[in-house]
C-alpha atoms as a PDB file:
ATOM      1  CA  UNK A   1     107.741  53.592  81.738  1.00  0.00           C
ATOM      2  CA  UNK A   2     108.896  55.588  84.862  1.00  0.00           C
ATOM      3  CA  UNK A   3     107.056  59.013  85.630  1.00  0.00           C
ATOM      4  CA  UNK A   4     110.898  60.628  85.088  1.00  0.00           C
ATOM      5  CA  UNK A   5     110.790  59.512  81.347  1.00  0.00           C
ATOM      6  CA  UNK A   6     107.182  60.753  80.902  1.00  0.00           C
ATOM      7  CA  UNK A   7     108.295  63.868  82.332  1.00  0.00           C
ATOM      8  CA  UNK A   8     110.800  64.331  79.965  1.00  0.00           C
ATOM      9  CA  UNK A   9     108.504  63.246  77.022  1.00  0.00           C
ATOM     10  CA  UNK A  10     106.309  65.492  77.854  1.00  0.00           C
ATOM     11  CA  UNK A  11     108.656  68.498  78.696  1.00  0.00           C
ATOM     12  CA  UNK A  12     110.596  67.484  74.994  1.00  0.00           C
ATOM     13  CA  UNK A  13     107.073  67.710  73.322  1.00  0.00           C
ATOM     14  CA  UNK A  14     105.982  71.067  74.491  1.00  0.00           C
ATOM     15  CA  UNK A  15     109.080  72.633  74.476  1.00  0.00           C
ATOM     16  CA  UNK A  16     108.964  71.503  70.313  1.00  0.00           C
ATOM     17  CA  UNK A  17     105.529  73.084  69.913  1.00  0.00           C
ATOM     18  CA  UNK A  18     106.637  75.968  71.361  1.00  0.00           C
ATOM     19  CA  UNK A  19     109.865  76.475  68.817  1.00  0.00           C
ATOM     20  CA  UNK A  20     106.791  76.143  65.985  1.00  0.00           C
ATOM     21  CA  UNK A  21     104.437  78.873  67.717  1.00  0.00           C
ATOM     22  CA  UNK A  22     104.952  82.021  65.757  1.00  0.00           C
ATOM     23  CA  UNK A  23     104.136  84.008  69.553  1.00  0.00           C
ATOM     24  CA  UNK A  24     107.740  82.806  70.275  1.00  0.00           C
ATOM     25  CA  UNK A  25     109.293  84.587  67.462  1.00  0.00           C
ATOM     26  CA  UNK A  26     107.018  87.434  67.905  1.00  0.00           C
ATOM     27  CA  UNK A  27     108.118  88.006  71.565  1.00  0.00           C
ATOM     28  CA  UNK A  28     111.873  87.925  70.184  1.00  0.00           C
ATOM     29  CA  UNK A  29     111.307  90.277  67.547  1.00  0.00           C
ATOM     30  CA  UNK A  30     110.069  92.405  70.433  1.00  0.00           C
ATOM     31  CA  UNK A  31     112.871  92.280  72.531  1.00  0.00           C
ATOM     32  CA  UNK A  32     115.381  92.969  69.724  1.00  0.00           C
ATOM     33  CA  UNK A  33     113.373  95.805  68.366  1.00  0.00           C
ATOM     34  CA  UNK A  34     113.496  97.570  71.919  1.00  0.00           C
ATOM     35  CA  UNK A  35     117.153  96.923  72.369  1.00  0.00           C
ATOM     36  CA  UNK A  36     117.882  98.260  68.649  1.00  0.00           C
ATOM     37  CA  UNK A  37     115.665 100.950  69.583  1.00  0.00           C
ATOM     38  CA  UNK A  38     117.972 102.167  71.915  1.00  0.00           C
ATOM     39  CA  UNK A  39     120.877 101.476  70.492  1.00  0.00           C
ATOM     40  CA  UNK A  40     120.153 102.966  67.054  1.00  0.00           C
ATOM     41  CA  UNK A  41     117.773 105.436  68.223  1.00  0.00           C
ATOM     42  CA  UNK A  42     119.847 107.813  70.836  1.00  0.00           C
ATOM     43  CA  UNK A  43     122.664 108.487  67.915  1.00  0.00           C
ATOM     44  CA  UNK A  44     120.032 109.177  65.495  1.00  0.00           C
ATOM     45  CA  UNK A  45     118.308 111.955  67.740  1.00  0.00           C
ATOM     46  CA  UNK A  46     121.999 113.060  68.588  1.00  0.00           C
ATOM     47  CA  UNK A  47     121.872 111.999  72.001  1.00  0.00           C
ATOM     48  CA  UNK A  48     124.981 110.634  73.752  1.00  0.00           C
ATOM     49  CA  UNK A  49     125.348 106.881  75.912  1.00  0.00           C
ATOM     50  CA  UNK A  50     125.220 107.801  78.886  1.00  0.00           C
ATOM     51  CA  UNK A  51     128.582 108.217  80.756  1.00  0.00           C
ATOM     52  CA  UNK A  52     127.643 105.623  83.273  1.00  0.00           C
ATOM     53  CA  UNK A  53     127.824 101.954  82.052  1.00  0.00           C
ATOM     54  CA  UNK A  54     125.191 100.708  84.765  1.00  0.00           C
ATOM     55  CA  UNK A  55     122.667 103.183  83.608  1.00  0.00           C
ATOM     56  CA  UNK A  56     122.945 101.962  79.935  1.00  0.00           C
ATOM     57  CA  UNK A  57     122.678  98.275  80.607  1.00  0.00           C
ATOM     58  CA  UNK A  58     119.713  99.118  82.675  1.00  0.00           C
ATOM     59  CA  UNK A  59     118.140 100.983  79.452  1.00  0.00           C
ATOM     60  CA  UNK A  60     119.258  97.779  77.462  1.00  0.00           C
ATOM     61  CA  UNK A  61     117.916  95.411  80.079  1.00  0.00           C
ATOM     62  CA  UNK A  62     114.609  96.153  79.527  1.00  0.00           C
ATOM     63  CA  UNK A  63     113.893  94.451  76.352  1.00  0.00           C
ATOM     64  CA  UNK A  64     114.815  91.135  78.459  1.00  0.00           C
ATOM     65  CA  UNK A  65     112.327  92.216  80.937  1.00  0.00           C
ATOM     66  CA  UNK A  66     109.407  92.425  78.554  1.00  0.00           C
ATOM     67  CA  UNK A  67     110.832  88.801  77.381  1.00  0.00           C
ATOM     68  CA  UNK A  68     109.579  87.490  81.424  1.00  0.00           C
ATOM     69  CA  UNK A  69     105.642  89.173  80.434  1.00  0.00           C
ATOM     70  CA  UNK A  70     105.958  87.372  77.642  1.00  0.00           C
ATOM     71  CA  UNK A  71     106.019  83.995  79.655  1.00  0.00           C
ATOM     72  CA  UNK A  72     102.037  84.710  80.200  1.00  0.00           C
ATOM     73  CA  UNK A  73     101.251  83.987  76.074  1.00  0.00           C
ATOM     74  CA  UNK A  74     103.254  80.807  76.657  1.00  0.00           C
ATOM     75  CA  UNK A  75     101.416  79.148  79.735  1.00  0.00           C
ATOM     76  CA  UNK A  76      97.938  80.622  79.428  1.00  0.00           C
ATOM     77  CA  UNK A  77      97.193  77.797  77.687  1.00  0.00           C
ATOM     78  CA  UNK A  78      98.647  75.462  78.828  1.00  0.00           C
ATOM     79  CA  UNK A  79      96.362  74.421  81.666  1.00  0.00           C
ATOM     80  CA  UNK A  80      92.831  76.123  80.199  1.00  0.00           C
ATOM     81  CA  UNK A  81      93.138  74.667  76.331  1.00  0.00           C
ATOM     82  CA  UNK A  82      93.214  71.063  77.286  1.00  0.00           C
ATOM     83  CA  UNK A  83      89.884  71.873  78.984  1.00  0.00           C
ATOM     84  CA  UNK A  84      88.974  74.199  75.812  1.00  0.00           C
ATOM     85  CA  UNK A  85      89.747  72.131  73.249  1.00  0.00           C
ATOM     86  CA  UNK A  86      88.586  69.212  74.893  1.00  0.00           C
ATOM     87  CA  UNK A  87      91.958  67.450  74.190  1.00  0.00           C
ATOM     88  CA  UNK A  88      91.692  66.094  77.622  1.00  0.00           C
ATOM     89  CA  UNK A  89      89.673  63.414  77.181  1.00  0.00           C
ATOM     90  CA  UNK A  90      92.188  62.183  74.857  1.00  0.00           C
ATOM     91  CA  UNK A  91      95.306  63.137  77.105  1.00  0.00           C
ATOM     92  CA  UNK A  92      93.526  62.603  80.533  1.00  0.00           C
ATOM     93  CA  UNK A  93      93.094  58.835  79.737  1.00  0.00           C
ATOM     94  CA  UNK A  94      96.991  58.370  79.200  1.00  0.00           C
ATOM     95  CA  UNK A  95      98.798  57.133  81.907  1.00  0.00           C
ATOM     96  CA  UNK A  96     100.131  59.805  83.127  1.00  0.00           C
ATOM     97  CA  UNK A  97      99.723  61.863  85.932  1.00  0.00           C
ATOM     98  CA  UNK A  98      98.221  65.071  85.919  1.00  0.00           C
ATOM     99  CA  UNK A  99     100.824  66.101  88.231  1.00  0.00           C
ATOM    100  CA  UNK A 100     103.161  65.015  85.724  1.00  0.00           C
ATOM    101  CA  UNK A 101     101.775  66.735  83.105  1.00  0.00           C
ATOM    102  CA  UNK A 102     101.608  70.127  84.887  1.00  0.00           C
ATOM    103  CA  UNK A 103     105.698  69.934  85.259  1.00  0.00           C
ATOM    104  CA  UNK A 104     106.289  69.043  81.971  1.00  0.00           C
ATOM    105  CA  UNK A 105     104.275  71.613  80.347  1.00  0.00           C
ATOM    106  CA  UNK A 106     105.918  74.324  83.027  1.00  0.00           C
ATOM    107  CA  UNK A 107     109.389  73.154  82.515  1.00  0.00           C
ATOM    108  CA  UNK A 108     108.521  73.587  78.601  1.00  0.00           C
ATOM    109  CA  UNK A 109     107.438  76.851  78.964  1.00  0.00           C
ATOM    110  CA  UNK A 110     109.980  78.183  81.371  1.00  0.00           C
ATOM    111  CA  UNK A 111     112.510  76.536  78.798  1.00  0.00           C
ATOM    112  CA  UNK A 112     110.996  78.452  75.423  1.00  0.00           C
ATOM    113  CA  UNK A 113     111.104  81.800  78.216  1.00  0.00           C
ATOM    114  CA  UNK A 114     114.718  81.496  79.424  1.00  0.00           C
ATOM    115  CA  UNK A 115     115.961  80.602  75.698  1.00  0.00           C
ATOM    116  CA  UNK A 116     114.412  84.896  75.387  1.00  0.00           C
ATOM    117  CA  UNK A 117     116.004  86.191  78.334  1.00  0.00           C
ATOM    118  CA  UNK A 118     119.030  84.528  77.303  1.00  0.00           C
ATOM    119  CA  UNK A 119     119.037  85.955  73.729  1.00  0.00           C
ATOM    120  CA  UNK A 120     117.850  89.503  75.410  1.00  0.00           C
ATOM    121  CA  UNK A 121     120.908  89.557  77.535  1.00  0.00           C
ATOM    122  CA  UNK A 122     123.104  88.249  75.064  1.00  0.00           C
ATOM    123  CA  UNK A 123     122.234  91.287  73.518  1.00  0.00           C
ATOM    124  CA  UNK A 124     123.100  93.436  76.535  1.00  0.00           C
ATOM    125  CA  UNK A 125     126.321  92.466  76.658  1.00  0.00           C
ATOM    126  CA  UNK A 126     127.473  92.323  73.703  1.00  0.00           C
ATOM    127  CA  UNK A 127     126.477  96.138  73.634  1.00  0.00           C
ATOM    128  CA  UNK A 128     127.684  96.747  76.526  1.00  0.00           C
ATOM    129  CA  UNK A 129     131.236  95.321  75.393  1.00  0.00           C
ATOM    130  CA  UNK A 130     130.890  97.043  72.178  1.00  0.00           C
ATOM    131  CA  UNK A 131     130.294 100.346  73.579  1.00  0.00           C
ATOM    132  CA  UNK A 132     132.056 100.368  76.815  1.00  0.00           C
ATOM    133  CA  UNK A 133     134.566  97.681  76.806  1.00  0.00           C
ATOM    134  CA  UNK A 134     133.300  96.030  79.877  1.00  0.00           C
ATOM    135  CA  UNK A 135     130.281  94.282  81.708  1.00  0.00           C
ATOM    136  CA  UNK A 136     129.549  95.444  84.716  1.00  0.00           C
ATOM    137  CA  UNK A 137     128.681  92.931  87.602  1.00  0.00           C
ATOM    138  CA  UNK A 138     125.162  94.109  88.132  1.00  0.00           C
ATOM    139  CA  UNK A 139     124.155  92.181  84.699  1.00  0.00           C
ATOM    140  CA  UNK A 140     124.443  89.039  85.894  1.00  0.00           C
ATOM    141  CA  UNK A 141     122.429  89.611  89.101  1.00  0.00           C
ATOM    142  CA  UNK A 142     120.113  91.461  86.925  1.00  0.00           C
ATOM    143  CA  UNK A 143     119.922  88.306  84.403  1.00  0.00           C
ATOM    144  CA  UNK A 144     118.977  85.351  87.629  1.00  0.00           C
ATOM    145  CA  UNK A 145     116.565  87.862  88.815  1.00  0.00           C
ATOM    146  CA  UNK A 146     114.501  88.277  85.651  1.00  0.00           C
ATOM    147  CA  UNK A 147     114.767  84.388  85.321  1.00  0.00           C
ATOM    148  CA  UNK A 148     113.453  84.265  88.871  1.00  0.00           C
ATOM    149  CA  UNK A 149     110.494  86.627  87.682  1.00  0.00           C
ATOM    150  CA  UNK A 150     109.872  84.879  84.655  1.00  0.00           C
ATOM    151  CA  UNK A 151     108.955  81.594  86.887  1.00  0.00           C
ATOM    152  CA  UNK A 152     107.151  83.500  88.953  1.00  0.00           C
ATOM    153  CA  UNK A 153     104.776  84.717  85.807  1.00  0.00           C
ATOM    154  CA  UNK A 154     104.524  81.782  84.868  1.00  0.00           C
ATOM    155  CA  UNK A 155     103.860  80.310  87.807  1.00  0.00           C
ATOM    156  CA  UNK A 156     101.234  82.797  88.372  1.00  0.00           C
ATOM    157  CA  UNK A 157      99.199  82.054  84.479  1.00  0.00           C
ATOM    158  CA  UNK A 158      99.414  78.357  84.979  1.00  0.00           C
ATOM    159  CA  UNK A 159      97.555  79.231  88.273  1.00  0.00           C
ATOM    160  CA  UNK A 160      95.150  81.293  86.848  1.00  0.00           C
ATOM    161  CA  UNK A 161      94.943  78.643  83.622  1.00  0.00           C
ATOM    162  CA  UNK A 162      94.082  75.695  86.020  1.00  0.00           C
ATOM    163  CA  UNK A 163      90.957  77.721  87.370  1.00  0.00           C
ATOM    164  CA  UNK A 164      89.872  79.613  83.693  1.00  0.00           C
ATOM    165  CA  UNK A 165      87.465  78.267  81.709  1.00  0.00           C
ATOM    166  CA  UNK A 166      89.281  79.147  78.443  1.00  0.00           C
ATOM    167  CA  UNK A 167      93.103  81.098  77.538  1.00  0.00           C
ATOM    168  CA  UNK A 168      92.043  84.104  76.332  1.00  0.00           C
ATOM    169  CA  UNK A 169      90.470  84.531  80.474  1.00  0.00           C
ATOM    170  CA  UNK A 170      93.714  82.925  81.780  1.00  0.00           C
ATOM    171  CA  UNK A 171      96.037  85.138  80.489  1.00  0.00           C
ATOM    172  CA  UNK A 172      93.371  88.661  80.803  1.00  0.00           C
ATOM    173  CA  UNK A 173      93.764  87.462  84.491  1.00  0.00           C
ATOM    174  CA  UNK A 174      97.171  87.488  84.819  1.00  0.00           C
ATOM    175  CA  UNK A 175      97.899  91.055  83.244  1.00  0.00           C
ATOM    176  CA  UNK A 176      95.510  92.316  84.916  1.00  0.00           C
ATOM    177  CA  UNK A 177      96.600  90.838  88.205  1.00  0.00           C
ATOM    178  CA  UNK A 178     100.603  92.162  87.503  1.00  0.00           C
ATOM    179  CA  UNK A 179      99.898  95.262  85.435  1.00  0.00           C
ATOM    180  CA  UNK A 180      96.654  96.299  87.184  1.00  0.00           C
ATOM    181  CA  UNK A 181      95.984  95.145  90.395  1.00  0.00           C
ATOM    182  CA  UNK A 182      99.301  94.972  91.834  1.00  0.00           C
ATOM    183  CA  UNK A 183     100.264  97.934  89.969  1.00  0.00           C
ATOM    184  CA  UNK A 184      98.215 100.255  91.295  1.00  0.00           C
ATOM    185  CA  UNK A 185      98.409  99.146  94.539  1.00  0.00           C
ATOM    186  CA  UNK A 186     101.537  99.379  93.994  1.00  0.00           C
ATOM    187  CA  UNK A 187     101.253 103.258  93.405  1.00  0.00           C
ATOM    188  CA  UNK A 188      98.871 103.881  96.022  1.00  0.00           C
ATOM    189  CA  UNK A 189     101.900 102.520  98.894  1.00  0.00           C
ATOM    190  CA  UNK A 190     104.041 104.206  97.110  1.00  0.00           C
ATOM    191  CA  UNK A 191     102.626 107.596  97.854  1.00  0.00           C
ATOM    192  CA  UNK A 192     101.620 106.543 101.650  1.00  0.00           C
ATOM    193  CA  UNK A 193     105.411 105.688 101.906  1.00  0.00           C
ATOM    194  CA  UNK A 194     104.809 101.860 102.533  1.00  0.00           C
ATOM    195  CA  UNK A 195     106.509  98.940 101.753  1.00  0.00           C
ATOM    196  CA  UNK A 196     105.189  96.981  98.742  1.00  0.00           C
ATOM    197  CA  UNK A 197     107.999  94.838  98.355  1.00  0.00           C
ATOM    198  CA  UNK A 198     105.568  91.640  98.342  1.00  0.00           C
ATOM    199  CA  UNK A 199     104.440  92.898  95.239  1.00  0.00           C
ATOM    200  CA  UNK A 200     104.656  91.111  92.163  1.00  0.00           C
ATOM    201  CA  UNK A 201     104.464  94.497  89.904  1.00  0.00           C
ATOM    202  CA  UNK A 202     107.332  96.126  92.515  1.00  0.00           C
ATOM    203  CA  UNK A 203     109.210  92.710  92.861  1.00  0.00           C
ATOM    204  CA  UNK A 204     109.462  92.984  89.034  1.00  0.00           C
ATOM    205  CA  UNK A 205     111.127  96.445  88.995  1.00  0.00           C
ATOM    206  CA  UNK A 206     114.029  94.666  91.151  1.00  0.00           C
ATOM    207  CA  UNK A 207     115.687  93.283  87.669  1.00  0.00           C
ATOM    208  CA  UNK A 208     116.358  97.179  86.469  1.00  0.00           C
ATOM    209  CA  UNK A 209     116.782  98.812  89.873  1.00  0.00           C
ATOM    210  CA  UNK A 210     120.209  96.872  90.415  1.00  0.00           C
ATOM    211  CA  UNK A 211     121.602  99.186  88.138  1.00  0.00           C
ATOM    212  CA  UNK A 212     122.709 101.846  90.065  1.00  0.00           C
ATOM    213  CA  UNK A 213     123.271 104.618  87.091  1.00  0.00           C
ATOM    214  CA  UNK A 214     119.474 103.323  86.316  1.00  0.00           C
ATOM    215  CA  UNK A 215     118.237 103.650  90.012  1.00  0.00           C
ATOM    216  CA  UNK A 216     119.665 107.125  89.584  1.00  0.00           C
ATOM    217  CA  UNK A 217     118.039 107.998  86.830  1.00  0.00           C
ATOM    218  CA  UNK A 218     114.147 106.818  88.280  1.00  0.00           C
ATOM    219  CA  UNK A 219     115.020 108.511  90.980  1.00  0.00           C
ATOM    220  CA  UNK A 220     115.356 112.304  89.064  1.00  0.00           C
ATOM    221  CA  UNK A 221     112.222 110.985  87.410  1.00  0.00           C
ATOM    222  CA  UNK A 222     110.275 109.756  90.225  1.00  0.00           C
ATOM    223  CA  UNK A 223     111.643 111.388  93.044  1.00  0.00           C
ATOM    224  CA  UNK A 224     109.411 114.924  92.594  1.00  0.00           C
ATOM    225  CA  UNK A 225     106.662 115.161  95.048  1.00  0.00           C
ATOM    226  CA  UNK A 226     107.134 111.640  96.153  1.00  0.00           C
ATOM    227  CA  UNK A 227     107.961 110.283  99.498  1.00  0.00           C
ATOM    228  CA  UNK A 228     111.727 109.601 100.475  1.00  0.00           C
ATOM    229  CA  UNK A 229     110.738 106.254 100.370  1.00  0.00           C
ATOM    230  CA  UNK A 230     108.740 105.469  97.749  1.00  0.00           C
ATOM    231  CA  UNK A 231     111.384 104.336  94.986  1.00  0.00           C
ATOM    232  CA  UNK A 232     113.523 102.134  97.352  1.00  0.00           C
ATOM    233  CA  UNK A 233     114.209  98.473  96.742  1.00  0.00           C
ATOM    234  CA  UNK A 234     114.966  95.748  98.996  1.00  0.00           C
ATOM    235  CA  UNK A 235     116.482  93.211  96.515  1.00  0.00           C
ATOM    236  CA  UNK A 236     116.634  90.418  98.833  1.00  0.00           C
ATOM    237  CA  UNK A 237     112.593  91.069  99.715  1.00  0.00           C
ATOM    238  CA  UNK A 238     111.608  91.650  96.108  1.00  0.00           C
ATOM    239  CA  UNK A 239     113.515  88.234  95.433  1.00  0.00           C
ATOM    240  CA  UNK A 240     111.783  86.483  98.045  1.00  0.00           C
ATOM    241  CA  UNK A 241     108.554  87.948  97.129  1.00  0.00           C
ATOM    242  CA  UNK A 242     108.965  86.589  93.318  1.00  0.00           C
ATOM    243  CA  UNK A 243     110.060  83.216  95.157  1.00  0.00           C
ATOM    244  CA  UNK A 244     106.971  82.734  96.754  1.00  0.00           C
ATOM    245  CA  UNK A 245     104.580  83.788  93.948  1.00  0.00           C
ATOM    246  CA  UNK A 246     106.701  80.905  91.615  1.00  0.00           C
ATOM    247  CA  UNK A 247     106.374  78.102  94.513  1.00  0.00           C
ATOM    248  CA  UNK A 248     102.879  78.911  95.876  1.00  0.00           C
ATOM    249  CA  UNK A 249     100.986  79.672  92.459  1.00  0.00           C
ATOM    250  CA  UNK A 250     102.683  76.226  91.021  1.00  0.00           C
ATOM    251  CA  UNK A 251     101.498  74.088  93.658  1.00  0.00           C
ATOM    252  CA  UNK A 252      98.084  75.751  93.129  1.00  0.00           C
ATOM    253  CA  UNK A 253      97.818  75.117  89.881  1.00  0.00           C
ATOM    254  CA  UNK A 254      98.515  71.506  90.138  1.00  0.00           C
ATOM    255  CA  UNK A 255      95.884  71.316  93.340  1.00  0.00           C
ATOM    256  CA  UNK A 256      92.998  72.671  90.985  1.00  0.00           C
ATOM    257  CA  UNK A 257      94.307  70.953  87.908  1.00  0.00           C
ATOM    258  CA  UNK A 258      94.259  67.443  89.362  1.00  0.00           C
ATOM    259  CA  UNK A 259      90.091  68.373  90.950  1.00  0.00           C
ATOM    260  CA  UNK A 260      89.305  69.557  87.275  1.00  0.00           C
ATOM    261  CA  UNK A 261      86.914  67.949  85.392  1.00  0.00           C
ATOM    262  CA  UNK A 262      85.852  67.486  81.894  1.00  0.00           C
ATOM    263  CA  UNK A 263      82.919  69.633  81.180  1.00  0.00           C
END
């Protein structure tokens, strides 16, 4: 058997397990809760769409944004648990590489994580079409750049999975690293009016911020005391940033998972 058809044996397989993980349907019931959230909730409190189609996508986008955190409770363990449930000595002595099995299980996972985003900004635009008739451009750039920042999340856990002794620490790491460490770092070059386009927390923001009615709306928000700077967004650099997180933490993870050892 080729290392092609393993691949896809494998990638079939975990892609499966993940359609019977209830933390699939959980993160979906999240996403449509925010978006109904927004929808239902603004005529309920009396409060108008906004006149601007851009900013209300960007509102509506968000619930597909939380869909591309949600990649972290797919992949943290997917590295870690064969270590912590000592299922590796049974799949380690298959023939298959580990490289192998490090694609298959990211390729599952970024499946299971698109199949969300998809749903999430199904949902946008159907709204969108609902409400205003139209779909403005900026969804579909919005739509490949949270896919690009899903991989990147991903590619980030499986990273941190491949060096954790167990999931629970794999994906702790990886929250912490986006929602904590970069995030207030984040803030702190933010009010020294420096670029922090490299990231991952700021690279993120790119999926909402090109929306312009959105932008507009951060910036009345934001903009108070805050440096002329400070809520600017290089799209290109935030989607080069989120490129280099996906390609560099992958190839990490498969450097330390093929050194790992059976404890």
């Amino acid at each position: 058997m080729s290392e092609f058809e393993k691949l896809r044996i494998i990638t079939k397989y975990e892609f499966l397990k993940h359609l019977r993980r209830r933390r699939l349907y959980a993160v979906i019931g999240i996403v449509i809760a925010v978006a109904l959230s927004i929808l239902v909730g603004l005529p309920a409190f009396s409060v108008d769409y906004p006149d601007d189609i851009t900013a209300m996508a960007g509102m509506l986008s968000i619930s597909a944004t939380l869909a591309s955190i949600g990649a972290v409770f797919f992949a943290g363990d997917a590295i870690a648990g064969e270590f912590e449930g000592k299922t590796g000595y049974i799949l380690f002595l298959r023939p298959v590489r580990r490289t192998t099995l490090v694609i298959g299980k990211y390729l599952a996972c970024y499946a299971a994580v698109a199949l969300i985003i998809l749903l999430g900004y199904g949902i946008v635009c159907v709204s969108l079409l609902g409400i205003y008739g139209q779909i403005p451009i900026e969804v579909g750039t919005s739509f490949v750049l949270c896919l690009l920042f899903a991989g990147s999340v991903l590619s980030l856990t499986f990273f941190f999975s491949s060096i954790s002794k167990g999931t629970m620490g794999a994906t702790v790491m990886t929250l912490a690293f986006i929602m904590l460490i970069s995030g207030t770092i984040d803030g702190v070059l933010m009010i020294a009016d420096q670029p922090s386009w490299f990231l991952l927390s700021r690279a993120g923001d790119a999926i909402i911020v090109v929306y312009p009615g959105f932008k507009a709306i951060m910036m009345a928000g934001m903009g108070i005391g805050m440096p002329a700077g400070a809520i600017e967004y290089d799209i290109g650099l935030c989607a080069a940033a989120m490129a280099t997180y996906l390609v560099i933490c992958f190839f990490l993870s498969i450097f330390f998972m093929r050194r790992r050892e059976m404890l």
